[in-house]
C-alpha atoms as a PDB file:
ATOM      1  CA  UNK A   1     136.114  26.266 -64.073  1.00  0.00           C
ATOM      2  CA  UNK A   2     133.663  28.368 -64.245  1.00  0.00           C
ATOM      3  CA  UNK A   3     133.376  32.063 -62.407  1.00  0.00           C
ATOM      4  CA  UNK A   4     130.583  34.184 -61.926  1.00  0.00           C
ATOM      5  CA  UNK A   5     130.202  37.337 -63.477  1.00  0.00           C
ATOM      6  CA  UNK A   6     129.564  40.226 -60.746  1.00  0.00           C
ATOM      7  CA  UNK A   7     128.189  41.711 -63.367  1.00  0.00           C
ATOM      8  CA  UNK A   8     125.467  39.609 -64.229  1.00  0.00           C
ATOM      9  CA  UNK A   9     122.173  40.773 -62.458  1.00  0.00           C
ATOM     10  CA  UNK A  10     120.145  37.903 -61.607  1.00  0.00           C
ATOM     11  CA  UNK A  11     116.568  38.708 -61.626  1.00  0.00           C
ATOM     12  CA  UNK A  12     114.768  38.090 -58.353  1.00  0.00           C
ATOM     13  CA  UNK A  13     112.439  35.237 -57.249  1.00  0.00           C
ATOM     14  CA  UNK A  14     109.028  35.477 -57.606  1.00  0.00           C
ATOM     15  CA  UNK A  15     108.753  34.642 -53.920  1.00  0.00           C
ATOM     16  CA  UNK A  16     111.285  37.184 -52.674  1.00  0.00           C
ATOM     17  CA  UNK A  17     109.024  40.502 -54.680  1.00  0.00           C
ATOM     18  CA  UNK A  18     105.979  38.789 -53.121  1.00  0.00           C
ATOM     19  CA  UNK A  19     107.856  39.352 -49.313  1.00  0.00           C
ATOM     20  CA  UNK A  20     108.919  42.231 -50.287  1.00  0.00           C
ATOM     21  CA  UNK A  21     105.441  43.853 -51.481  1.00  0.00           C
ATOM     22  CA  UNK A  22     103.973  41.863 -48.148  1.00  0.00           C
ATOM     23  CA  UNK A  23     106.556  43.872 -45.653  1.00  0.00           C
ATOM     24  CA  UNK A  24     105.663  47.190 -47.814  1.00  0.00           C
ATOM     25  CA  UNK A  25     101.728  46.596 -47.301  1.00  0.00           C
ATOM     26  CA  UNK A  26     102.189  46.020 -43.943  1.00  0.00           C
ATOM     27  CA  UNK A  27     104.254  48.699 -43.278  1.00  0.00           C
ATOM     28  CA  UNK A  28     101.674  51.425 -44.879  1.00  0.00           C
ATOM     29  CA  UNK A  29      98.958  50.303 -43.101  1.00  0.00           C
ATOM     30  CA  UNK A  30     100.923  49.673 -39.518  1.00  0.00           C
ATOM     31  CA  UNK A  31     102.005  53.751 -40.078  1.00  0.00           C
ATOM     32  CA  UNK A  32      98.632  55.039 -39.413  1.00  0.00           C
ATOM     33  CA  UNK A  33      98.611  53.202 -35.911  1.00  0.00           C
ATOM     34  CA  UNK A  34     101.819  54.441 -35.171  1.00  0.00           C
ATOM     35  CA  UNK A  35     101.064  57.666 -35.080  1.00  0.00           C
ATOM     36  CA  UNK A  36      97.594  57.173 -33.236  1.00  0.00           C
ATOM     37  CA  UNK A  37      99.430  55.136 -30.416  1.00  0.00           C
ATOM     38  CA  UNK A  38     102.227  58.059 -30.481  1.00  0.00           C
ATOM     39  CA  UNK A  39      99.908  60.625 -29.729  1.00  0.00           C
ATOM     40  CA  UNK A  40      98.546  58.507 -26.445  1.00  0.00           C
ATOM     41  CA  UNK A  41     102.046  58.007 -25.466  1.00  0.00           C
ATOM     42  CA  UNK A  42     103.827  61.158 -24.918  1.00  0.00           C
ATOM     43  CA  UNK A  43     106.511  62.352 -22.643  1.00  0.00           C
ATOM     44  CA  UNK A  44     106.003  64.119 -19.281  1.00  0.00           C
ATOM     45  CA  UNK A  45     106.237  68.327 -18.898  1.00  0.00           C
ATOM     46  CA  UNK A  46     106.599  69.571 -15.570  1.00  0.00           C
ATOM     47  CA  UNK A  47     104.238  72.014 -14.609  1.00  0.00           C
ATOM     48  CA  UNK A  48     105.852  75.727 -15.028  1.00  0.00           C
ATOM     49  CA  UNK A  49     104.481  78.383 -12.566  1.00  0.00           C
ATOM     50  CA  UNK A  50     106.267  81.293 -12.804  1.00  0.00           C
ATOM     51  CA  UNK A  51     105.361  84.966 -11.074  1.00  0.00           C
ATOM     52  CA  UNK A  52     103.295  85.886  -7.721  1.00  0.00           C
ATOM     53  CA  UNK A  53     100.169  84.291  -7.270  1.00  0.00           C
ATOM     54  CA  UNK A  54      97.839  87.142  -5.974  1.00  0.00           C
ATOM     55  CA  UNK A  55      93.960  85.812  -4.981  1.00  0.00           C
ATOM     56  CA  UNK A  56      91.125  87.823  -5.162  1.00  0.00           C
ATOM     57  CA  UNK A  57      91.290  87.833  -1.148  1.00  0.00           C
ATOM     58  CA  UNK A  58      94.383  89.985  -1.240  1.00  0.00           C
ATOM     59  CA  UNK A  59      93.686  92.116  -3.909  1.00  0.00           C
ATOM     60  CA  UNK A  60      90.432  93.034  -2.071  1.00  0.00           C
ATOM     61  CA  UNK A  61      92.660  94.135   1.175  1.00  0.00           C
ATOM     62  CA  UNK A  62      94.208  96.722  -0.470  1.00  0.00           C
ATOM     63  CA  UNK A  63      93.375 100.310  -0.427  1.00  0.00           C
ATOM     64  CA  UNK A  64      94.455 103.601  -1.724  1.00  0.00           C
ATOM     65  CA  UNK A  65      96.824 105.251   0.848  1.00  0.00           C
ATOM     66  CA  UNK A  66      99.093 102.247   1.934  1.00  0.00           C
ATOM     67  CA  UNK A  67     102.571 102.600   1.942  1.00  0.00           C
ATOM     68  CA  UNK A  68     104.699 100.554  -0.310  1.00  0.00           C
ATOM     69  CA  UNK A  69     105.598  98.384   2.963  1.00  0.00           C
ATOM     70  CA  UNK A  70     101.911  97.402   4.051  1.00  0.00           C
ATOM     71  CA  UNK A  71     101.241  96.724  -0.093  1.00  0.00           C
ATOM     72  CA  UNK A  72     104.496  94.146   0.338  1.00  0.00           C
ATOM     73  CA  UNK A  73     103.380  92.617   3.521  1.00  0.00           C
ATOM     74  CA  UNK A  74      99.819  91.927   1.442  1.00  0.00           C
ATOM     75  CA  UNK A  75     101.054  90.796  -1.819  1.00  0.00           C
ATOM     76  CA  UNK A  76     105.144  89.866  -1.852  1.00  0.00           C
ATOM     77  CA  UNK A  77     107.717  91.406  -3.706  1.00  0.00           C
ATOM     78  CA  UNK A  78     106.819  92.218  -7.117  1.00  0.00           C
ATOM     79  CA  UNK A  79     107.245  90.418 -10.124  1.00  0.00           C
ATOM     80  CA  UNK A  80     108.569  93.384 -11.981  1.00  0.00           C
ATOM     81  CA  UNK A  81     109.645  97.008 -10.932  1.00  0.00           C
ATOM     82  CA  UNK A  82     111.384  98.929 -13.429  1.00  0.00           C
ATOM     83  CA  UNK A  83     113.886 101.774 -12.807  1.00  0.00           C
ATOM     84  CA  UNK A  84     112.395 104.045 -15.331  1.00  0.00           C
ATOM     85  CA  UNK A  85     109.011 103.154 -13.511  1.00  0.00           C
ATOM     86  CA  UNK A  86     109.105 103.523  -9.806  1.00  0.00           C
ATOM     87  CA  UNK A  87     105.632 104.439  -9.171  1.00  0.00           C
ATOM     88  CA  UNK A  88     104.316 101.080 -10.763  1.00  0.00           C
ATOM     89  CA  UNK A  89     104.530  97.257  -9.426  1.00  0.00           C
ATOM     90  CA  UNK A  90     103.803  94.773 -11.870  1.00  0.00           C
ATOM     91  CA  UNK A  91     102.645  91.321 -10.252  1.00  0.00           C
ATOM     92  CA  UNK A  92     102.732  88.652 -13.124  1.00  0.00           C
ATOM     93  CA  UNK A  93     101.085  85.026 -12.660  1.00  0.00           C
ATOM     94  CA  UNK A  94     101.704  82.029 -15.429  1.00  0.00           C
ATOM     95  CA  UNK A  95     100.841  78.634 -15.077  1.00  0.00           C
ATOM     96  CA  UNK A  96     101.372  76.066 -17.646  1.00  0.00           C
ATOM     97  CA  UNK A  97     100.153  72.628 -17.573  1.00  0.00           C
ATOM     98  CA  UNK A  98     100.345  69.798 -20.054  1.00  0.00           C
ATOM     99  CA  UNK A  99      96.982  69.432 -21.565  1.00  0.00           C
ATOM    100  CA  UNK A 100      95.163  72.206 -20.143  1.00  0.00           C
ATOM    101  CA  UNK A 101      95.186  76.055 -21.561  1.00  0.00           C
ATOM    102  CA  UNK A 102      98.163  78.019 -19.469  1.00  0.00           C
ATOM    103  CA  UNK A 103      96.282  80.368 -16.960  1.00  0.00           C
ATOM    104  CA  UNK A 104      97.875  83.961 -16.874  1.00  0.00           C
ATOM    105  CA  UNK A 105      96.827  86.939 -14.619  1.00  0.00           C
ATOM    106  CA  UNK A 106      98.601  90.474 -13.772  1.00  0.00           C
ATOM    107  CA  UNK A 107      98.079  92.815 -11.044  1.00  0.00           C
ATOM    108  CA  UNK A 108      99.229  96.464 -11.596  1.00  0.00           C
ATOM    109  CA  UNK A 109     100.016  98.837  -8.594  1.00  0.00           C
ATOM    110  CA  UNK A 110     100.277 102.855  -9.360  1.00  0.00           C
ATOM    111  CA  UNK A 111     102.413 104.613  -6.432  1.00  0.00           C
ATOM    112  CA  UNK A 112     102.654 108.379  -6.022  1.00  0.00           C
ATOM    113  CA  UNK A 113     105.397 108.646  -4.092  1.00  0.00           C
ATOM    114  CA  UNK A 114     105.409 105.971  -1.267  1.00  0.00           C
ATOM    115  CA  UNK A 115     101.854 105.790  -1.425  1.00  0.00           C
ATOM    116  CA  UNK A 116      99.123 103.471  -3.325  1.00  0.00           C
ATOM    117  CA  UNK A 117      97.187 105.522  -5.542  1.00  0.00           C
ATOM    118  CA  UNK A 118      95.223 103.465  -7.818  1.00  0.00           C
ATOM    119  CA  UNK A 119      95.559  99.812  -8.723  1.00  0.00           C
ATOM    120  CA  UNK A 120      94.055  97.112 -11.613  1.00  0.00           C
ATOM    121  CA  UNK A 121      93.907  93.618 -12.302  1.00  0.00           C
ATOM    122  CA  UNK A 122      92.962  90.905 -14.463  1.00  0.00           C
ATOM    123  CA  UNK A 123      89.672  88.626 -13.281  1.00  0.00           C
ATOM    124  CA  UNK A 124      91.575  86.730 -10.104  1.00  0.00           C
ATOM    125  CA  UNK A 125      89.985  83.718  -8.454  1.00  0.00           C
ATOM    126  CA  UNK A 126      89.793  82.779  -4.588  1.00  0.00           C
ATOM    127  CA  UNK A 127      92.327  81.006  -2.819  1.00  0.00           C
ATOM    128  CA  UNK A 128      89.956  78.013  -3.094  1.00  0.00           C
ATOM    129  CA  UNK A 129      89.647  78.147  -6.841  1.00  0.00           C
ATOM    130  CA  UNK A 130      92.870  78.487  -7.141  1.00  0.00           C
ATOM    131  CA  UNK A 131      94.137  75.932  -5.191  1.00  0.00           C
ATOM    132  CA  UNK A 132      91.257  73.766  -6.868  1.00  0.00           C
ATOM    133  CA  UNK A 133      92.670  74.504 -10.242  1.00  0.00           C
ATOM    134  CA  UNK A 134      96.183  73.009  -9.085  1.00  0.00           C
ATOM    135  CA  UNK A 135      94.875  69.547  -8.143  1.00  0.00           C
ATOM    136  CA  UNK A 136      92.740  68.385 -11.061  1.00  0.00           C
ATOM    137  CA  UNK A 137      93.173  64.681 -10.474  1.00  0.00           C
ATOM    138  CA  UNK A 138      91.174  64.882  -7.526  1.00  0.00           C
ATOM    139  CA  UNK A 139      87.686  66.394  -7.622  1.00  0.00           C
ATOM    140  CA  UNK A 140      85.760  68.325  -5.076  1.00  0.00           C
ATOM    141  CA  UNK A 141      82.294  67.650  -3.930  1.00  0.00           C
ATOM    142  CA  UNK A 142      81.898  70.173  -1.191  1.00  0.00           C
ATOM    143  CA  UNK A 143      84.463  71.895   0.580  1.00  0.00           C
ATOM    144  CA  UNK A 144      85.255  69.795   4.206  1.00  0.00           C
ATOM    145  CA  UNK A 145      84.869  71.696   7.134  1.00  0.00           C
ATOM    146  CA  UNK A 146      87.685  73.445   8.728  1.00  0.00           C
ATOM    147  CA  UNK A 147      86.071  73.771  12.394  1.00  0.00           C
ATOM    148  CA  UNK A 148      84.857  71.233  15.054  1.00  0.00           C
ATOM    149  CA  UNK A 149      81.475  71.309  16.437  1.00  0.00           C
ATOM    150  CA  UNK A 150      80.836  71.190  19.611  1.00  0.00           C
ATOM    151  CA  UNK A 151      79.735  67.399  19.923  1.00  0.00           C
ATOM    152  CA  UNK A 152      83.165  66.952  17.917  1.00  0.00           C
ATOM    153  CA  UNK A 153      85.232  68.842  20.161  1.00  0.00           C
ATOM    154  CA  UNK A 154      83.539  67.360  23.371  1.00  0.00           C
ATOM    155  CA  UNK A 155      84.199  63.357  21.826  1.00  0.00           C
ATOM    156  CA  UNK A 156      87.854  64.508  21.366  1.00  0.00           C
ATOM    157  CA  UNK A 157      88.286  65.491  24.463  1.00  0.00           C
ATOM    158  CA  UNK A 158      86.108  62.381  26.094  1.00  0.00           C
ATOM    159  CA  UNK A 159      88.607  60.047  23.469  1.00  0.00           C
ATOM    160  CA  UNK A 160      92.132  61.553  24.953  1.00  0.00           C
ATOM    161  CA  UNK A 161      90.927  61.644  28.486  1.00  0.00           C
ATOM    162  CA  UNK A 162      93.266  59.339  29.390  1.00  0.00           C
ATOM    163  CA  UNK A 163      95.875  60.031  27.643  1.00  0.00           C
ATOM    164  CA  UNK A 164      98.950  61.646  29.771  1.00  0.00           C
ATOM    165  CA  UNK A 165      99.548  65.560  29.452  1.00  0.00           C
ATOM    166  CA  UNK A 166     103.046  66.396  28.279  1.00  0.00           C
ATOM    167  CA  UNK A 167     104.887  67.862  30.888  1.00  0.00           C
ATOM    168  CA  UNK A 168     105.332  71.589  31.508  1.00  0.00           C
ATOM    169  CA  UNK A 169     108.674  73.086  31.161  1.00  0.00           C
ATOM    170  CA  UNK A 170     110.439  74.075  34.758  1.00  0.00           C
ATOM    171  CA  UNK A 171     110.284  77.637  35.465  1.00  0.00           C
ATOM    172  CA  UNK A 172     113.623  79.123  36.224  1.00  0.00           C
ATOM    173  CA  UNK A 173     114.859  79.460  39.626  1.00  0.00           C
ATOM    174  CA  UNK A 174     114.072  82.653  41.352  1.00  0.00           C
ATOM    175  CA  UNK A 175     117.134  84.667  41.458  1.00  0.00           C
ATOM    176  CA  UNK A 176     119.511  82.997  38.975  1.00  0.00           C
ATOM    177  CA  UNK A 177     121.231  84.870  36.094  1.00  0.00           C
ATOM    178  CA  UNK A 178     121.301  83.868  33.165  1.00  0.00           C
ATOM    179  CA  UNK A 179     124.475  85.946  30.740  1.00  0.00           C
ATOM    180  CA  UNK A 180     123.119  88.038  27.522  1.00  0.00           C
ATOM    181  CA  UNK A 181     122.757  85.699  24.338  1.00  0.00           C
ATOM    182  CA  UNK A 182     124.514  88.918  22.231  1.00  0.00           C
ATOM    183  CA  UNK A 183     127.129  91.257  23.299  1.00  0.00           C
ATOM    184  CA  UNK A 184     126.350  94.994  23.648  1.00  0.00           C
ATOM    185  CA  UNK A 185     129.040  96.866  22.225  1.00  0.00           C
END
């Protein structure tokens, strides 16, 4: 009998050096196209929009001598207000997209007391730029209009002639009482 030797290193077949320099060709020239189809294919980002967007509209109502409450009612609560600076507002804008540059903006408010004094901001665009920046997929050719003409108005009213009116609410009866929805204590 005979045994084999697991020592013994057999050298390999010609044909099995020839597969194996085959597979390493291929690989090495499959790499490049790897990458290329990698950088097509790449995973979703949300879209990050962090702060208060402020548009040039509202930055143009404001005016030295508001009170901190009017300066709210225009702009929001702001992004930052610091303890150690309570005459300043900070209003911070970030958006980040994937594959477009992040857009950033600030607004800065200067209070003396509980009134505006002076305020600054970064180039801000209209609402309409703005919200034109947000949808990219769908381009704009002119704005559509946002009122009826008059030949509109009078062919939707001519189109719903017939249509039935919706019924008006009954009035209360005169003299009835109704009891207080809160109690007055």
């Amino acid at each position: 009998m005979h045994r084999l030797n697991p020592r013994r290193v057999h050298p390999p077949s010609p044909s099995l050096s020839a597969v194996r320099v085959l597979c390493a060709l291929v690989f090495a020239m499959a790499l490049p196209a790897c990458t290329s189809v990698a950088n097509l294919v790449t995973p979703y980002r949300i879209d990050i929009v962090q702060g208060n967007v402020v548009t040039r509209e509202q930055f143009q109502v404001l005016k030295a001598g508001m009170v901190r409450a009017e300066v709210r009612d225009v702009l929001g609560s702001p992004l930052l207000s610091s303890v150690f600076h309570a005459d300043r507002w900070d209003y911070v804008f970030t958006f980040k997209r994937q594959g477009q540059e992040p857009q950033q903006r600030k607004v800065a408010l200067f209070f003396k007391g509980d009134v505006l004094e002076r305020f600054e901001a970064d180039e801000l665009p209209s609402e309409a730029e703005f919200v034109a920046s947000l949808d990219t997929r769908r381009k704009f050719d002119k704005v559509p209009p946002l009122e009826a003409t008059e030949a509109q108005l009078k062919a939707f009213q001519e189109k719903n002639a017939g249509a039935p009116t919706p019924p008006t609410p009954p009035s209360p009866v005169p003299g009835t009482s109704y009891p207080p929805l809160e109690s007055t204590r």
